[in-house]
Structure formats: structure tokens, C-alpha cells
Protein backbone atom coordinates (compact mmCIF):
# COMPACT_ATOMS: atom_id res chain seq x y z
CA UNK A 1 21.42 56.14 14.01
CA UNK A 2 19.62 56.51 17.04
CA UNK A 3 19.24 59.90 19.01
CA UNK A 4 19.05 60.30 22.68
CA UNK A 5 17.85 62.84 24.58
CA UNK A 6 19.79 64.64 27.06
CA UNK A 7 18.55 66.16 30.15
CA UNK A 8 19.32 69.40 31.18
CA UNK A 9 18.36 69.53 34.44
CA UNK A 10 20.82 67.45 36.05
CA UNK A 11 23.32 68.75 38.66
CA UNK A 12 20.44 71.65 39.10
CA UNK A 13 18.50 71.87 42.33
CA UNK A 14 15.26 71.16 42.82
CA UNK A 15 12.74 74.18 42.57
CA UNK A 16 9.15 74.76 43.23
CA UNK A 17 7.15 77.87 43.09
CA UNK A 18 10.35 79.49 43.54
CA UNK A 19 11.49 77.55 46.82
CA UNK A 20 14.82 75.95 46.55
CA UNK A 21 16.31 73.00 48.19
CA UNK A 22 16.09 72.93 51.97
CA UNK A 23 13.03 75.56 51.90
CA UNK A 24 10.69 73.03 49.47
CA UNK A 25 11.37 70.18 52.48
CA UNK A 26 10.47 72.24 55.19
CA UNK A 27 7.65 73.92 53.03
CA UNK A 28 6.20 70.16 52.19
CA UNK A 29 7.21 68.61 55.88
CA UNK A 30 5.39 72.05 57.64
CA UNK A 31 1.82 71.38 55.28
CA UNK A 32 1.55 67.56 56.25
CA UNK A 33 2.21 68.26 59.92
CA UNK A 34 -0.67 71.12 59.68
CA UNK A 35 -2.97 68.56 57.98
CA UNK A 36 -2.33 65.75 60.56
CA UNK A 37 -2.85 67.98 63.60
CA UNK A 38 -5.94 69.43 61.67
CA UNK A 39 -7.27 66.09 61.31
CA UNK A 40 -6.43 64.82 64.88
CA UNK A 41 -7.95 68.05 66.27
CA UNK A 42 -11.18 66.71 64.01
CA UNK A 43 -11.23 63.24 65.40
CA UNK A 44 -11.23 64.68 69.27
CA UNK A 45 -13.83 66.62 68.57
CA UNK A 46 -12.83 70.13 68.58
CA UNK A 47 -15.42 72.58 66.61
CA UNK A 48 -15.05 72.13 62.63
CA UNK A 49 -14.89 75.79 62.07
CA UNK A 50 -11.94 76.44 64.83
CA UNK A 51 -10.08 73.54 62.92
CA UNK A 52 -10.30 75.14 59.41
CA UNK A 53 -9.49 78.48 60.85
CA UNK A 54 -6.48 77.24 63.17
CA UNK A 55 -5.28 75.28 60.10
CA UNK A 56 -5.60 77.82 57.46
CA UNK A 57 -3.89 80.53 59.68
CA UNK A 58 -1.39 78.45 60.38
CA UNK A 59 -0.47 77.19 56.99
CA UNK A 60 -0.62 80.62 55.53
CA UNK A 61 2.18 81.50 58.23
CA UNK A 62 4.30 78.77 56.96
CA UNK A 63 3.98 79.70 53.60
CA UNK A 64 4.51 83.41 54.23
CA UNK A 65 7.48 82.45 56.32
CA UNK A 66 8.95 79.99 54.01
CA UNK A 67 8.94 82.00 51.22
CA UNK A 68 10.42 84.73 53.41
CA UNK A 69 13.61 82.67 54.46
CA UNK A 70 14.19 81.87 50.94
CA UNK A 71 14.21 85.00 49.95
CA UNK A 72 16.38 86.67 52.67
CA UNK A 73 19.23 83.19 52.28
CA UNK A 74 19.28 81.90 49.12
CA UNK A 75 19.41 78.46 48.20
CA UNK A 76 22.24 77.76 50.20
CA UNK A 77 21.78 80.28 53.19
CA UNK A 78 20.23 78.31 56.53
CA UNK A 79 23.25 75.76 56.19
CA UNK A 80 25.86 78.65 56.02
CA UNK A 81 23.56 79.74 59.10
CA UNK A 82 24.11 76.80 61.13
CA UNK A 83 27.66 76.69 60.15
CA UNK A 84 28.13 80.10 61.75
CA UNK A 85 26.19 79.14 64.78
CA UNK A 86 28.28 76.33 65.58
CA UNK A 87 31.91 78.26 64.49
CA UNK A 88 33.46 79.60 67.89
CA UNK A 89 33.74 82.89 68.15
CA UNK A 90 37.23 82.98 68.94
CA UNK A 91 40.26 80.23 70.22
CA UNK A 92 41.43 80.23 74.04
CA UNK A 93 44.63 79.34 73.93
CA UNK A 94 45.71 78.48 77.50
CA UNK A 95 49.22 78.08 76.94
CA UNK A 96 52.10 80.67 77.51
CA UNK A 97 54.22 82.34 74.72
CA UNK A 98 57.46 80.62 76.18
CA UNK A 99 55.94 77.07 75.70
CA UNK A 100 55.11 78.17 72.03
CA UNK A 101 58.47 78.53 71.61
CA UNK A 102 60.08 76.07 73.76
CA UNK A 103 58.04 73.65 71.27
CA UNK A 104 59.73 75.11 68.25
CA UNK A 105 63.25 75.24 69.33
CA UNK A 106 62.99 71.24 69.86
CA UNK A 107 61.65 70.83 66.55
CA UNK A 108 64.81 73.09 65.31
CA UNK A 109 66.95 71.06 66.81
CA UNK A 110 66.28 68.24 65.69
């Protein structure tokens, strides 16, 4: 009879180093835009050594704030974020109390 493996990992999110879901895209997306402007910087003709240094400062701050904002939200925490942001404080309701129920009684009746 033949055996088959089963994966555990499915339905699990995708981890790396510790960074979780959104965080590992903006982690990855954050290091390739450093290295393109690094090497565009390079090919204009800026000074080697203020390339390396802009890039490596810069990198280290999106690692150290990457791994911060994973940390302080969770896996699931910017989305709940901008879910907030975009919830309206409150509802202005322009209507008076005497429509409100002017509406209802018509329903009642029929």
C-alpha cells in the first residue's frame, strides 16, 4: 500500500525570520527598491562610498522598522489598521425624529 505524505504547513502563513505575512512583502519589496536606487545612484556616478553608506543605512532602517511593526501588530495588525482608518468616526444622520417615525407608522399600517 502506498503512503503519502501530508503537509503540515498548509492553511499556515508564511514566515521568515519571524516576519509574517504583509511584513515579509514589504520587508522583500523595501530591499529590492534599496538595491535598484543603489545601483542607479552607481550608474550616475555618485561616489561609491556615499552609495554603500546611503544604502546600508537605509536598509538597516527598513529592517529595524519592519521588524518593529511586526512586533507592535501582529500578523494581522496593519489591515485592522487601515480598516480603522477608513471606519467613520461616527453617522450624521440628517433626518428628524418625526420622519423616523412617520416611516414606521406606514410600514405598521400596512
Amino acid at each position: 500500500m502506498d503512503t503519502y505524505h501530508i503537509n503540515k504547513g498548509i492553511g499556515r502563513t508564511v514566515e521568515f525570520k519571524g516576519l509574517k505575512a504583509q511584513y515579509l512583502f514589504i520587508f522583500v519589496g523595501g530591499l529590492l527598491g534599496v538595491l535598484i536606487s543603489v545601483m542607479i545612484m552607481y550608474m550616475i556616478g555618485v561616489n561609491t562610498y556615499l552609495c554603500l553608506i546611503l544604502g546600508g543605512f537605509i536598509s538597516g532602517l527598513l529592517i529595524w522598522q519592519t521588524f518593529a511593526l511586526n512586533g507592535k501588530y501582529g500578523e494581522h495588525g496593519l489591515m485592522k489598521l487601515g480598516a480603522r482608518r477608513r471606519h467613520p468616526k461616527y453617522i450624521i444622520s440628517r433626518k428628524s425624529i418625526y420622519r423616523y417615525l412617520k416611516a414606521n407608522s406606514k410600514k405598521e399600517c400596512v
